[in-house]
Protein backbone atom coordinates (compact mmCIF):
# COMPACT_ATOMS: atom_id res chain seq x y z
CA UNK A 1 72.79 -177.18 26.09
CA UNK A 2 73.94 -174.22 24.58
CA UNK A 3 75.06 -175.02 20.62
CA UNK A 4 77.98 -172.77 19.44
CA UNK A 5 79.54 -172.03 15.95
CA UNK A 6 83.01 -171.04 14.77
CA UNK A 7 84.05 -169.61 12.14
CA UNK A 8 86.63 -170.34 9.48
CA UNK A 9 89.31 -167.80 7.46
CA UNK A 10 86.53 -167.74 4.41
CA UNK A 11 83.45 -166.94 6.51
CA UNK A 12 84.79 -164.18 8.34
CA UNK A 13 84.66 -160.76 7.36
CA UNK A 14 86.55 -157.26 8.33
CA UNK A 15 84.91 -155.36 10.42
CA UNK A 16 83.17 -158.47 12.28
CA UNK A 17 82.90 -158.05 16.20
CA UNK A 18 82.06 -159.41 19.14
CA UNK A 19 82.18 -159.21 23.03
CA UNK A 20 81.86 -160.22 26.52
CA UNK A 21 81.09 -159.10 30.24
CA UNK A 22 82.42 -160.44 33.01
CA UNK A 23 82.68 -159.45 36.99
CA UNK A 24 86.14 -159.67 38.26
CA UNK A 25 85.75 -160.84 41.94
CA UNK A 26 88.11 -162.18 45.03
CA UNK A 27 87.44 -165.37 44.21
CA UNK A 28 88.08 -165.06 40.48
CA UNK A 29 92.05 -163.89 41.53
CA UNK A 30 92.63 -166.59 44.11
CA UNK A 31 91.72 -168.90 40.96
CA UNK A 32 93.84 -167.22 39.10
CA UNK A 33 96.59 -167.35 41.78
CA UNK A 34 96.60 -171.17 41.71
CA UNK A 35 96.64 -171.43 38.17
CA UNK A 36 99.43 -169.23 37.27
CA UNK A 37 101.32 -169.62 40.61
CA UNK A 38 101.41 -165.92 40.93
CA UNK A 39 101.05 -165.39 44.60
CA UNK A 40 101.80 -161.01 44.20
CA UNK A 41 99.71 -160.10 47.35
CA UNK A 42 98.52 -157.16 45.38
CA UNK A 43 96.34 -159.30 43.54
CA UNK A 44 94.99 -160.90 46.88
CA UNK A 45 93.76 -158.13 48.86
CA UNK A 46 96.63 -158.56 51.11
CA UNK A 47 99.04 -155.59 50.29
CA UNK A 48 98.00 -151.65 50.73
CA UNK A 49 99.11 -150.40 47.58
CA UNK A 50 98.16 -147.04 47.45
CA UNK A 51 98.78 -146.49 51.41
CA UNK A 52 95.59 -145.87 51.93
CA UNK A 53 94.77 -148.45 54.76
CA UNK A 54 92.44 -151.01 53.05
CA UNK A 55 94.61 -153.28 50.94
CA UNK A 56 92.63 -153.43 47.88
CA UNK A 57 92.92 -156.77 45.32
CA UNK A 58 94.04 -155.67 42.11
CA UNK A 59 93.82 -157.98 39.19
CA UNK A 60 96.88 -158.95 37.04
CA UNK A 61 97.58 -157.40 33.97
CA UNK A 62 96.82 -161.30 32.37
CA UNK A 63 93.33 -161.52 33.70
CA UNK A 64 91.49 -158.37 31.41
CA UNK A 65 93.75 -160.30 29.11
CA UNK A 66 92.45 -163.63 29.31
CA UNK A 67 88.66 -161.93 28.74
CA UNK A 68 90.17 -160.61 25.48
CA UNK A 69 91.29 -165.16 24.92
CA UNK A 70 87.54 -166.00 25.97
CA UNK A 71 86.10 -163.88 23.10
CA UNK A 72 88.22 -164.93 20.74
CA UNK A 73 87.81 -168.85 21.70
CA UNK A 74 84.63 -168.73 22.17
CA UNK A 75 83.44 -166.60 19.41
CA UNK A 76 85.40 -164.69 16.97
CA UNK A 77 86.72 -166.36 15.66
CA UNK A 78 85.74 -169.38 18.16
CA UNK A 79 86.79 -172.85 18.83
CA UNK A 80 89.86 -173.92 16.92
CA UNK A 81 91.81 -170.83 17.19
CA UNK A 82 95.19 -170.36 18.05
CA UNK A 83 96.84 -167.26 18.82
CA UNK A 84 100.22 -166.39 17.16
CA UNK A 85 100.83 -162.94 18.64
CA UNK A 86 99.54 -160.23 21.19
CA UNK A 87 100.75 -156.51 21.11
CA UNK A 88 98.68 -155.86 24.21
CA UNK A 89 98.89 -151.84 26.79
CA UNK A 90 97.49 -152.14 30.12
CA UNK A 91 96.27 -148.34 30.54
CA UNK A 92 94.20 -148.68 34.03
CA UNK A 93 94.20 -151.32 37.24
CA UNK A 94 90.85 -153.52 37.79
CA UNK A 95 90.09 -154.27 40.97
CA UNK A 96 87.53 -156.67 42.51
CA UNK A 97 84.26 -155.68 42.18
CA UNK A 98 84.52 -154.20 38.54
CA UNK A 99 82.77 -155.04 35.76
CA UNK A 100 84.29 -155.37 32.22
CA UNK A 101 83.84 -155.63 28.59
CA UNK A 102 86.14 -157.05 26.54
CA UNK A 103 85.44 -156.21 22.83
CA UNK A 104 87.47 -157.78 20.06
CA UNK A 105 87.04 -156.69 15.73
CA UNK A 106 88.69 -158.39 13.00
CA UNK A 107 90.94 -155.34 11.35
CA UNK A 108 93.17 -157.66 8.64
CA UNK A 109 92.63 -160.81 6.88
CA UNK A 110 96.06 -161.56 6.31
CA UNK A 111 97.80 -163.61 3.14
CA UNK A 112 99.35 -166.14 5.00
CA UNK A 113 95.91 -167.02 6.42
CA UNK A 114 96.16 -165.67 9.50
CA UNK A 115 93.76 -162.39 11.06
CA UNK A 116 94.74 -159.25 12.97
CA UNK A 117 92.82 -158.41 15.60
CA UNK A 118 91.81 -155.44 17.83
CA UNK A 119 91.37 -155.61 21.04
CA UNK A 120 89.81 -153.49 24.16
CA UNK A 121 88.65 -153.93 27.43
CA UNK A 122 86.75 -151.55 28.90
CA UNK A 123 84.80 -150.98 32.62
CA UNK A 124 81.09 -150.47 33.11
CA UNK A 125 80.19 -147.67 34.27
CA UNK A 126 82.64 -145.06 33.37
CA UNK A 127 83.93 -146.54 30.28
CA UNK A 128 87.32 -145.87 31.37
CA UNK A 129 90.28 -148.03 28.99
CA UNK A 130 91.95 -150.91 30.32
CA UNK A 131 93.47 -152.84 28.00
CA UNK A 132 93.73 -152.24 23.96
CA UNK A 133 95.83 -153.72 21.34
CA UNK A 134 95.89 -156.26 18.32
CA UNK A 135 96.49 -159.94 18.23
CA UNK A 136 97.15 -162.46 15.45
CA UNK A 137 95.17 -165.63 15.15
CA UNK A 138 94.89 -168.42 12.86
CA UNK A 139 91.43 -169.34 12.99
CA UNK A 140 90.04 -172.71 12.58
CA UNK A 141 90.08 -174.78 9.56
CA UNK A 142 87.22 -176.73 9.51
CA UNK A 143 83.64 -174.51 10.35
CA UNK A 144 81.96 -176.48 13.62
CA UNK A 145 78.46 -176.47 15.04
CA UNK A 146 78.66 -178.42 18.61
CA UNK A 147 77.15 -178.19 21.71
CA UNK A 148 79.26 -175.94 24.29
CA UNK A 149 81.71 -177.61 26.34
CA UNK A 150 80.56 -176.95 29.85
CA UNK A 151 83.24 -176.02 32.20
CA UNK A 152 83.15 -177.22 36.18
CA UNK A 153 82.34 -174.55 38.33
CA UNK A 154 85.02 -173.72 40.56
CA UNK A 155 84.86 -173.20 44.50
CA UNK A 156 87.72 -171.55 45.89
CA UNK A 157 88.32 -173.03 49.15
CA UNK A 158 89.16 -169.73 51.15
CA UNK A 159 87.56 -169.06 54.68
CA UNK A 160 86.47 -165.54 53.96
CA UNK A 161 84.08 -165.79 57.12
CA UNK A 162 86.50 -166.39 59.60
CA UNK A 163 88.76 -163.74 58.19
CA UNK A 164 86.34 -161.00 59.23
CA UNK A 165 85.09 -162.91 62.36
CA UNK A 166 88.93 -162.33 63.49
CA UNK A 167 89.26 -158.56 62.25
CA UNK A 168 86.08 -158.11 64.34
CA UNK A 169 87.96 -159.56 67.52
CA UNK A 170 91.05 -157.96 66.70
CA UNK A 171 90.33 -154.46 68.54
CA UNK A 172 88.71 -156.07 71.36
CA UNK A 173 90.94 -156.39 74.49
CA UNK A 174 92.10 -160.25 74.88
CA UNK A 175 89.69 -161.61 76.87
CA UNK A 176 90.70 -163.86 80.23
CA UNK A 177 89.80 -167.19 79.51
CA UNK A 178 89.68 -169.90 82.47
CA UNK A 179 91.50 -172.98 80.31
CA UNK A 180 90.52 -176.13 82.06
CA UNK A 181 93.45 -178.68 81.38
CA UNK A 182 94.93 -177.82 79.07
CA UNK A 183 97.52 -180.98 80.00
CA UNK A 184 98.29 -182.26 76.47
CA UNK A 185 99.67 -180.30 73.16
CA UNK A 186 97.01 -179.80 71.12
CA UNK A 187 94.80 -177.88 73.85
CA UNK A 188 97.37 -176.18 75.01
CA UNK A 189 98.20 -175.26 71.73
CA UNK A 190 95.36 -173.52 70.47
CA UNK A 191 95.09 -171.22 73.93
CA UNK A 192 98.48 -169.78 73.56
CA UNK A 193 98.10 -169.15 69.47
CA UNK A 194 94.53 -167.10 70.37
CA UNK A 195 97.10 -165.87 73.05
CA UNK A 196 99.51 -164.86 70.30
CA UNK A 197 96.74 -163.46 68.56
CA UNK A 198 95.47 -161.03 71.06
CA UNK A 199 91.98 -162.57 71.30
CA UNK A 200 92.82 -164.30 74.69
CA UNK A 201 94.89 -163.38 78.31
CA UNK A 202 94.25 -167.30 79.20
CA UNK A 203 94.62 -168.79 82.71
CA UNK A 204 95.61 -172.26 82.75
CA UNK A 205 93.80 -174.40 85.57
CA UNK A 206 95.62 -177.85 85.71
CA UNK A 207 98.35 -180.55 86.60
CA UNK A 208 101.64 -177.57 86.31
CA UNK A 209 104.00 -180.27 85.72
CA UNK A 210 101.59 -182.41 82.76
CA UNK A 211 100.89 -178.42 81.01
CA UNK A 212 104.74 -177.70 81.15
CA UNK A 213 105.26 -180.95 79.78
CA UNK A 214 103.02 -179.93 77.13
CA UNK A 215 104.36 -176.79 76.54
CA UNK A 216 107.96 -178.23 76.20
CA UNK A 217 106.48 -180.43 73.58
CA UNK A 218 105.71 -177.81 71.68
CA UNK A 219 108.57 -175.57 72.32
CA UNK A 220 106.46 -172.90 73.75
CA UNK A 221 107.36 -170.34 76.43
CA UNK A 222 104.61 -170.32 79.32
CA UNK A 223 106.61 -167.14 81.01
CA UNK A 224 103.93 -164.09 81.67
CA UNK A 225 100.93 -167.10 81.95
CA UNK A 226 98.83 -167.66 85.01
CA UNK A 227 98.97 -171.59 85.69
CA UNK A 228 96.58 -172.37 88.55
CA UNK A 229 97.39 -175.95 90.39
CA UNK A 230 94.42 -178.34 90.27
CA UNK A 231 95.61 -182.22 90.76
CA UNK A 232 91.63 -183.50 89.06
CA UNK A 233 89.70 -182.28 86.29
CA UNK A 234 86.81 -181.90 88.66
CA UNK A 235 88.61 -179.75 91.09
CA UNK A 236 90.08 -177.46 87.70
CA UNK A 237 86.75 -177.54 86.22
CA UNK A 238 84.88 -176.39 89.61
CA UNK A 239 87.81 -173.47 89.95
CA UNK A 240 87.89 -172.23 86.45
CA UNK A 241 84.19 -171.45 86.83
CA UNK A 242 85.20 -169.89 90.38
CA UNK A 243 87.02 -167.42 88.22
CA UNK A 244 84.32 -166.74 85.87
CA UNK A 245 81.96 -166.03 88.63
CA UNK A 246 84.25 -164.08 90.72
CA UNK A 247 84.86 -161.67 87.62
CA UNK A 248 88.36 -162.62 87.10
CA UNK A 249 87.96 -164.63 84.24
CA UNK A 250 85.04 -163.75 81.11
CA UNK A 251 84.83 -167.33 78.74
CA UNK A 252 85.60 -171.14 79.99
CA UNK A 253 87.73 -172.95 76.98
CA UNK A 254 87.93 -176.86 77.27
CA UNK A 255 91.07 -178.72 77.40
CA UNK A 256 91.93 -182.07 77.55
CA UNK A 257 89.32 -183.09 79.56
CA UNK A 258 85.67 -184.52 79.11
CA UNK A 259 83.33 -182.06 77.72
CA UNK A 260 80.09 -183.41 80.32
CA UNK A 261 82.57 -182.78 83.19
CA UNK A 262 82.94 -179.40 82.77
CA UNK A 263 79.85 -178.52 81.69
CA UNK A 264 78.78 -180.11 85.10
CA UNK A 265 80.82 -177.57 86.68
CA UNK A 266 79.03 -175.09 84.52
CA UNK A 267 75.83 -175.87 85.75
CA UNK A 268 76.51 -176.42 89.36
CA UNK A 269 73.45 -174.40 91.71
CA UNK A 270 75.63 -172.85 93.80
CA UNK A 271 77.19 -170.09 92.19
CA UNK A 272 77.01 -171.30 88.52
CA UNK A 273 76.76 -170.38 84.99
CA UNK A 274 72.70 -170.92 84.88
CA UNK A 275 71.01 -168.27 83.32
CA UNK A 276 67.40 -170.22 83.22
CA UNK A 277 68.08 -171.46 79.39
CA UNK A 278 69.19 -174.63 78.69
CA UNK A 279 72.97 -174.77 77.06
CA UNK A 280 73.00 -175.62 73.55
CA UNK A 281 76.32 -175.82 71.19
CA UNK A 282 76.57 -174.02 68.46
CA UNK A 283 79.05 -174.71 65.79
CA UNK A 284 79.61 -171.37 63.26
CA UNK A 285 80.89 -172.65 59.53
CA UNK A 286 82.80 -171.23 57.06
CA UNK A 287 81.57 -173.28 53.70
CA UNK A 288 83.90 -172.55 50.65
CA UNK A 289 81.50 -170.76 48.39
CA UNK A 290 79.19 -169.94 50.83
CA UNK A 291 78.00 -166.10 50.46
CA UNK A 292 77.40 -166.06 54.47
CA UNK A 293 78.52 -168.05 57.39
CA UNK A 294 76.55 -170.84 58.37
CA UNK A 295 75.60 -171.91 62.25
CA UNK A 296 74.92 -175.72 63.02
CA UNK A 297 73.11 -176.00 66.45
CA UNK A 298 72.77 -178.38 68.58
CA UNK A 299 75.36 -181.34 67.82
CA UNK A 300 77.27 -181.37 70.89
CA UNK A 301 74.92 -181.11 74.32
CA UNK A 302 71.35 -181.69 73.96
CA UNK A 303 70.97 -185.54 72.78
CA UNK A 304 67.40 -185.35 71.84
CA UNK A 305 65.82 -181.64 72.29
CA UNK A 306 62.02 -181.56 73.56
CA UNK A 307 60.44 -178.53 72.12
CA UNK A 308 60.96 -176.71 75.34
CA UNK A 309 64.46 -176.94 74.61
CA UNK A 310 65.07 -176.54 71.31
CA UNK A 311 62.97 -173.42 72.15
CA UNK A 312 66.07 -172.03 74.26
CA UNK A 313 68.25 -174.06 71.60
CA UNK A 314 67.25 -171.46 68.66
CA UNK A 315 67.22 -168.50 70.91
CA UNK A 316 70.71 -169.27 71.96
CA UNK A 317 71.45 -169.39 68.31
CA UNK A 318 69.79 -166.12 67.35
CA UNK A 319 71.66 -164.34 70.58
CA UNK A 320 74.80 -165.15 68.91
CA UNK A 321 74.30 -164.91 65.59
CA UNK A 322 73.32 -161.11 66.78
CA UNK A 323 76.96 -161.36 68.66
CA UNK A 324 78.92 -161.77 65.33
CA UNK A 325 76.78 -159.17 63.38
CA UNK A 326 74.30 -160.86 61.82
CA UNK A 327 70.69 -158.40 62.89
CA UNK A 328 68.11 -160.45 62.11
CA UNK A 329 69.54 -164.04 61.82
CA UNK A 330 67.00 -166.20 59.35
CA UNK A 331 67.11 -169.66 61.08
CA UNK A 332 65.14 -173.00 59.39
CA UNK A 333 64.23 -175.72 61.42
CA UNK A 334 65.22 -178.26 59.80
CA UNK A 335 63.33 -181.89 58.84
CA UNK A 336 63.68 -184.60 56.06
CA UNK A 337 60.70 -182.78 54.52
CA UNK A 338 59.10 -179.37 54.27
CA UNK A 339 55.53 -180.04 55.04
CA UNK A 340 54.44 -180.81 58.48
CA UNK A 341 53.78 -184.81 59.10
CA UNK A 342 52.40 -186.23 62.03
CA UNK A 343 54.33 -189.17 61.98
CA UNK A 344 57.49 -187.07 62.13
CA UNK A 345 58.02 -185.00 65.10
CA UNK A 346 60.70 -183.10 63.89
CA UNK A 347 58.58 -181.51 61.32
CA UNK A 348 55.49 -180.80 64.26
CA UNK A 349 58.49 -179.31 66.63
CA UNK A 350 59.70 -177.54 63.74
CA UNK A 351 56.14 -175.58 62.71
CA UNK A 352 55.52 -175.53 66.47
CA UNK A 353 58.67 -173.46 67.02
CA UNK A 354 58.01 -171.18 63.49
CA UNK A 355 54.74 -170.29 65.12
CA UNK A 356 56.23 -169.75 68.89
CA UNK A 357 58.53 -166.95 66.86
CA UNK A 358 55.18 -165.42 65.19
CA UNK A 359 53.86 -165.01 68.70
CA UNK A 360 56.70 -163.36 70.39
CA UNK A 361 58.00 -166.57 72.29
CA UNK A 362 61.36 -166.18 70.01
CA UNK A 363 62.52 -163.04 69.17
CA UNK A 364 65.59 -161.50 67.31
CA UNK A 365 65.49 -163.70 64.14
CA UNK A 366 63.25 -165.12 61.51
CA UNK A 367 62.18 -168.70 62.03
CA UNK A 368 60.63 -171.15 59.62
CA UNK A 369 59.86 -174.81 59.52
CA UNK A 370 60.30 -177.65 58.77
CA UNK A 371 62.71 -177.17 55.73
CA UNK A 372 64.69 -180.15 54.34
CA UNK A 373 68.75 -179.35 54.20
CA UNK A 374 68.51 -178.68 50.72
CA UNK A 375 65.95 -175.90 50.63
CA UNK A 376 66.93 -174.00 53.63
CA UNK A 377 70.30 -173.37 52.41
CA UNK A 378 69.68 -173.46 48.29
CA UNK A 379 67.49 -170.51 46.77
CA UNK A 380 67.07 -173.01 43.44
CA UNK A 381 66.15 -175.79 45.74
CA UNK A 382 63.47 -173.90 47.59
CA UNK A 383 61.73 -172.23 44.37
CA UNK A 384 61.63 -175.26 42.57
CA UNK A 385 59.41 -176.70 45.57
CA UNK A 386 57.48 -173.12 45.28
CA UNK A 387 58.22 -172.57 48.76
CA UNK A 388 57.68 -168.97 49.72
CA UNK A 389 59.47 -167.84 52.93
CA UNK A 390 61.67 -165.41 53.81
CA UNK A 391 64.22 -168.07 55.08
CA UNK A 392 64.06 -170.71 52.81
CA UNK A 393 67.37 -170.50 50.50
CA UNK A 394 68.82 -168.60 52.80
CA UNK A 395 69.21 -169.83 56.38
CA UNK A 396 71.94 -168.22 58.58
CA UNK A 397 71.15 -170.61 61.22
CA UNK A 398 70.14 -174.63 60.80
CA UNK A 399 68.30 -176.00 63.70
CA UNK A 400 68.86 -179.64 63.74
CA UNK A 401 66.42 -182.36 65.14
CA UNK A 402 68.73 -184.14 67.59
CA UNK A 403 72.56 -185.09 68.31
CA UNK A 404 73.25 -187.49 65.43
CA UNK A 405 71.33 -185.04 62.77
CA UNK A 406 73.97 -182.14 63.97
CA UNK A 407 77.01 -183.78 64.04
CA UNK A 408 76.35 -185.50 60.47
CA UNK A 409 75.45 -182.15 59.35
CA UNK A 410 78.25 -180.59 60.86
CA UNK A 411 80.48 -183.48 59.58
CA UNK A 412 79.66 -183.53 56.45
CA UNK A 413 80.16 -179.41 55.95
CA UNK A 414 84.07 -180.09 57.92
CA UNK A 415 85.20 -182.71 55.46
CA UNK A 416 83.27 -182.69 52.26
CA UNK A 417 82.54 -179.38 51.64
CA UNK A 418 85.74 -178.55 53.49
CA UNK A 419 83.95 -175.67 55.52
CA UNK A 420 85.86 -174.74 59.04
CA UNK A 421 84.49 -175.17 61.87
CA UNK A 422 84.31 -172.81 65.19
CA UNK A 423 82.33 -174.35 68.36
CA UNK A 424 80.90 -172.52 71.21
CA UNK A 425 78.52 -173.62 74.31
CA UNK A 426 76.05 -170.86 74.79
CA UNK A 427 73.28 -170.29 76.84
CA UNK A 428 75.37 -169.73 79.93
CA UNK A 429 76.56 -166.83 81.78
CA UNK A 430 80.17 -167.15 79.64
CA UNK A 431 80.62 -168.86 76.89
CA UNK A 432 82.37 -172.07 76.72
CA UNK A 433 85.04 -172.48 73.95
CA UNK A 434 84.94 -176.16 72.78
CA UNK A 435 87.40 -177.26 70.60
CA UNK A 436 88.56 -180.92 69.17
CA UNK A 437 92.01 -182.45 68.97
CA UNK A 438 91.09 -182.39 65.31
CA UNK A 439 90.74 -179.10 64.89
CA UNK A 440 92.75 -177.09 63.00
CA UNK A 441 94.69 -173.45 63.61
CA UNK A 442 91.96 -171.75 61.76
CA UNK A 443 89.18 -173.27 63.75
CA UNK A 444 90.78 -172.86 67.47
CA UNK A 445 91.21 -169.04 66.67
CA UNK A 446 87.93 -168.67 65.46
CA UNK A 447 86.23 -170.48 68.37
CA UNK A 448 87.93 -168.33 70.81
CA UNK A 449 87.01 -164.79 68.44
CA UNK A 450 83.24 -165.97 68.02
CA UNK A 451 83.18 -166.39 71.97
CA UNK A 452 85.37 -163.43 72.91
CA UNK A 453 82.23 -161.47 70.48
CA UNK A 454 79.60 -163.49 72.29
CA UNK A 455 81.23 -162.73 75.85
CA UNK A 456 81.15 -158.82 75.28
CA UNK A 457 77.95 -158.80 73.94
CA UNK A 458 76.43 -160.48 77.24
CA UNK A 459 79.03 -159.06 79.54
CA UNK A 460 76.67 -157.61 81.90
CA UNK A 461 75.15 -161.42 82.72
CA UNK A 462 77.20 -161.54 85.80
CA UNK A 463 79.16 -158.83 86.21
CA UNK A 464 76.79 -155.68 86.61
């Protein structure tokens, strides 16, 4: 614990001065948005400013400011302080990404007990002015040694991730999408807003009169949408792959329908989606302070992976992590522990699978195993247990050790660490969209933009 010290009227002296540094980031200004309730778009990255196509996020005037408050709270003249008056110019912008200094000297001790301050703020690098001026203060009273009060970190719950997964889809053309009953509102729903969003041209396989019921639920327009009559799920399911196969159609999205029913269809011999790997789900999050998107696989389709399959299960992973941009994916196998113990098979699959990558069996990404959650994902985590590996901290992709361990882990991201969630079968010749009636807008168009990536990436599987 850090100890700190004010200072009182009689202990300080003209001339005294002190200082911070501080990196203004995105995050910092959403904060800052939801504290002050200024929502100027300027300040958000959300509004071109200078018209030169990338909006950029400019900082308010009040946030150099409030670097100018932290020096004089925390230091000079520290904890006690109350400030009477600011005469503050704002000379240049800051925008995210800059470094300051904010630099404060006492100019005045006053008669009525009160000191003048100056004040600047200046950025590293080119020294250029931000923000100077004087403020009056009446320090503290009483001189204090205590330890630091520490402040909660704060985790701005933004899906940064998904953002540029969707400007990465957004010059694609929309992608035909067989939707396979889409009978109810929810399923429906999300097809027609990745419809609205360019990212989709979907055809919807089903009962017409139960997906115009739907639609009239929701008070959409179906005019300009293929609707293809099938009176079973089995018969849509069997026809929307028909369409992938017969090149009019590129990704499968579920509806309301059961997920082993269509994937049944999938897999059908005759004139399937087989490409000699298994199918594996993969579910790509976007975890609120997370510097990278994270993928979950499997906790949808494979119950309890052998090693054969979580073999295809990782490379499945890796293909699409390669899909959304990420080169060379890092991927940790994960087990309860990080050493390899007989009497745990996750953590023998896990080393067995790090050592299939070494030999060329698994290629495109870095593999390592067994990790435990907390070191794959934590840098701290995984040098406090001195492990040295060029994954551990820092997994892009967590391979789990059956069903239960993914959906948990997937679970627990969704609704405590209130990550979004985008899920995609892969493995097949077209990706399969699967989405939840829980799911939310952000996680329907994301699904559909991580398979619409996916599905050009691979689009020579069938079609030549």
């Amino acid at each position: 614990m850090k100890i700190e010290e004010n200072r009182t009227y009689s202990q300080v002296k003209i001339g005294d001065t002190a200082q911070v540094t501080r990196l203004c980031t995105v995050d910092d200004l959403y904060a800052f948005a939801s504290a002050s309730g200024d929502h100027n778009p300027l300040h958000l990255a959300a509004y071109d400013g200078d018209g030169d196509g990338r909006p950029e996020a400019v900082a308010p005037a009040l946030w150099p400011a409030g670097l100018v408050a932290a020096v004089i709270g925390n230091i000079l003249p520290g904890a006690g302080t109350q400030t009477r008056r600011a005469d503050l110019s704002f000379h240049a912008p800051v925008l995210a990404g800059e470094e300051l200094t904010a630099f404060v000297s006492v100019v005045e001790k006053r008669e009525d007990g009160d000191l003048t301050l100056s004040a600047e703020v200046r950025r590293i690098g080119d020294e250029a002015l931000i923000l100077s001026g004087t403020v009056q203060v009446t320090p503290p009273t009483q001189h204090l040694t205590f330890d630091s009060v520490e402040v909660p970190g704060l985790i701005v719950q933004r899906h940064q991730h998904f953002d540029a997964l969707l400007e990465m889809a957004q010059p694609l053309d929309a992608m035909p999408t067989a939707v396979v009953a889409p009978e109810e509102p929810n399923s429906l729903g999300g097809a027609l807003l990745a419809r609205a969003n360019s990212i989709i041209t979907p055809i919807l396989v089903g009962d017409p009169a139960k997906i115009t019921a739907a639609a009239a639920e929701l008070g959409a327009d179906l005019a300009g949408v293929e609707i293809v009559a099938a009176q079973s799920h089995d018969v849509a399911t069997h026809i929307a792959v028909d369409l992938v196969v017969e090149g009019k159609a590129r990704m499968l999205m579920k509806g309301h329908l059961h997920t082993d029913v269509l994937l049944r269809a999938a897999l059908r011999r005759e004139k399937g989606l087989r490409t000699g790997r298994r199918l594996s789900h993969v579910f790509v999050m976007d975890v609120p302070g997370m510097s990278r998107p994270i993928m979950v696989t499997d906790a949808a389709v494979n119950i309890a992976p052998d090693l054969e399959t979580k073999a295809d299960i990782v490379q499945n992973a890796i293909h699409l992590a390669h899909s959304i941009g990420i080169d060379m994916p890092k991927v940790g196998v994960l087990s309860a522990v990080e050493t390899i113990n007989p009497h745990m098979p996750s953590s023998v699959d896990a080393a067995l699978l790090s050592k299939m990558a070494e030999r060329g069996q698994i290629t495109g990404g870095i593999v390592d195993g067994p990790l435990a959650m907390d070191n794959a994902v934590d840098l701290n985590a995984a040098r406090t247990k001195g492990i040295t590996s060029e994954v551990a901290g820092v997994a892009d992709i967590l391979v789990v050790p059956n069903i239960e361990a993914g959906n948990m882990v997937a679970k627990q991201l969704t609704y405590i660490s209130h990550a979004e969630a985008a899920g995609v079968v892969v493995g097949a010749a077209a990706p399969i969209i699967l989405t939840s009636r829980a799911d939310d807008d952000a996680s329907r168009l994301a699904s559909c933009a991580v398979a619409a990536l996916h599905a050009l990436a691979n689009k020579d599987k069938i079609h030549g």
